[in-house]
Protein backbone atom coordinates (compact mmCIF):
# COMPACT_ATOMS: atom_id res chain seq x y z
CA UNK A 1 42.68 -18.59 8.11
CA UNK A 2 39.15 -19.39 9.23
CA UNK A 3 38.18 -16.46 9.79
CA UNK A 4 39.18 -14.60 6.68
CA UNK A 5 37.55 -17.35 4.82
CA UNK A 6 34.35 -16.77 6.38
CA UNK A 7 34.81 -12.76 6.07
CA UNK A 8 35.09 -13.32 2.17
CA UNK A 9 31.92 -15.18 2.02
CA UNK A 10 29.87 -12.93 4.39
CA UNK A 11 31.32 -10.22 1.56
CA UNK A 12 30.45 -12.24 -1.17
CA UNK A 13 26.75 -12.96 0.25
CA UNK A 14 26.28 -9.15 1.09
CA UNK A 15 26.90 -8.32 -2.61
CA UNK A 16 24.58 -11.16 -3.97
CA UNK A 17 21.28 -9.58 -2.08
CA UNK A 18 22.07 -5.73 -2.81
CA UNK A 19 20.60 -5.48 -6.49
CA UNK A 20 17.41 -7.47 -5.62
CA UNK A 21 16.79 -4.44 -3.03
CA UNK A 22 17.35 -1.57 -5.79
CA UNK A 23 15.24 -3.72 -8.21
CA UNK A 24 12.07 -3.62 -5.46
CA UNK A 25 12.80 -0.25 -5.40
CA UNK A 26 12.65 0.46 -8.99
CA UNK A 27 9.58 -1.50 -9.56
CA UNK A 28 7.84 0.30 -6.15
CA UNK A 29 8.37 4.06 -7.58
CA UNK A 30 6.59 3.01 -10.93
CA UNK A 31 3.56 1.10 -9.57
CA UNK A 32 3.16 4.36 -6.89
CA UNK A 33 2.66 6.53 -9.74
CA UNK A 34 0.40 4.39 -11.93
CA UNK A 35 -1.75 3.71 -8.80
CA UNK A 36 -1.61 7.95 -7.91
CA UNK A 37 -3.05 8.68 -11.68
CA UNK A 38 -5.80 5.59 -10.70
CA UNK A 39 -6.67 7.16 -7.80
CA UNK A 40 -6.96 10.57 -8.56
CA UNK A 41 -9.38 9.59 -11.32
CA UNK A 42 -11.45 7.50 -8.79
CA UNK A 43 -11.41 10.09 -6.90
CA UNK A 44 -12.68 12.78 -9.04
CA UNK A 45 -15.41 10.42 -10.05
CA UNK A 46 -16.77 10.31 -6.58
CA UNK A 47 -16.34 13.98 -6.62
CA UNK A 48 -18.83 14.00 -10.16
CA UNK A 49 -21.53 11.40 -8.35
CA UNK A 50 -21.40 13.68 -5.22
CA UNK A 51 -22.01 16.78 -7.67
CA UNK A 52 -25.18 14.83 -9.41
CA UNK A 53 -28.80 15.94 -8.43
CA UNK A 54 -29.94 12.78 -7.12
CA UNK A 55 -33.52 13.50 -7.10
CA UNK A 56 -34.12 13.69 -10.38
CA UNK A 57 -32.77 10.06 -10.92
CA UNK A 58 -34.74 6.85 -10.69
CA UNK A 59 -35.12 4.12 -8.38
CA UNK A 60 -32.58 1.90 -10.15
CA UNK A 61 -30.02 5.07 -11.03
CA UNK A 62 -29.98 5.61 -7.51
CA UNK A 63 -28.77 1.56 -7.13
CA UNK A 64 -26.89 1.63 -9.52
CA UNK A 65 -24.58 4.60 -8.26
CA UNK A 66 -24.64 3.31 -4.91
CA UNK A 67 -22.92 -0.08 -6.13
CA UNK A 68 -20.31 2.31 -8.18
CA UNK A 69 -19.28 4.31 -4.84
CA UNK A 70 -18.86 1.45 -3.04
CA UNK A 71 -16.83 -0.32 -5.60
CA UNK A 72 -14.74 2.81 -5.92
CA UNK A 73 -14.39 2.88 -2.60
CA UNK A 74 -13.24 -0.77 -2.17
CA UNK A 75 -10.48 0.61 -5.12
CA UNK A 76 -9.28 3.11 -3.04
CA UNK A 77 -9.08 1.08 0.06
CA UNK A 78 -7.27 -1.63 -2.16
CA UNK A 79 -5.02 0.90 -4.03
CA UNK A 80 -4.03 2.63 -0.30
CA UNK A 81 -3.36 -0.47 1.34
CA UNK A 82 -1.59 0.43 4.67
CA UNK A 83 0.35 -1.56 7.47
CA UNK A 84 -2.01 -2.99 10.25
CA UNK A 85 -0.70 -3.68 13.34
CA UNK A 86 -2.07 -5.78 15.90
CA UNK A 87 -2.51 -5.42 19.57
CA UNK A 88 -0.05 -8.26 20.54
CA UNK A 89 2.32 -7.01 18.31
CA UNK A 90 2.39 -3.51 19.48
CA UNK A 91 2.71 -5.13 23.30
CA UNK A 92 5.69 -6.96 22.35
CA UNK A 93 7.08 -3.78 20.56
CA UNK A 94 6.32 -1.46 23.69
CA UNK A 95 7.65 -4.11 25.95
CA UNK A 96 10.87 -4.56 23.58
CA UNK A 97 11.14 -0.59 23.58
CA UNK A 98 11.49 -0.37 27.21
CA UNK A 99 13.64 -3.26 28.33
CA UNK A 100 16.11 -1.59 25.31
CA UNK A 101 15.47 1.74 26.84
């Protein structure tokens, strides 16, 4: 009797967390495509300040694009992200990996 009471509840909780998976999942796929059309027009801004003749520009122009690149490249870096990992943790995976192995 125990255990099918704690079978129905172990059901019951595995049904309570699936939609708040497929709602991250929703919401992911729309902020990768907003963040894409961002990028791409960062990107082909850099593309336009690396086309420029520079040496026609003046001292401050010059400064001026300078502080735009690297704030457009702070975007990107923001807008990328990625998944650091760091040396401790990839020990403990490697060790983990071949104990299991």
């Amino acid at each position: 009797m125990k255990k099918i009471i704690v079978f129905i509840l172990m059901a019951g909780m595995s049904f309570t967390y699936v939609p708040t998976t497929a709602f991250a999942a929703k919401t992911a796929t729309t902020n990768t495509s907003s963040d894409a059309s961002a990028a791409n027009a960062l990107i082909l801004r850099l593309s336009a300040i690396n086309g420029m003749d520079i040496t026609e520009l003046s001292g401050k122009e010059k400064k001026g694009l300078r502080k735009e690149v690297r704030s457009i490249k702070q975007q990107l870096s923001d807008i990328g992200g990625g998944v650091y990992i760091s040396a401790g943790v990839l020990i403990l995976i490697l060790i983990l990996l071949i104990i299991l192995l």
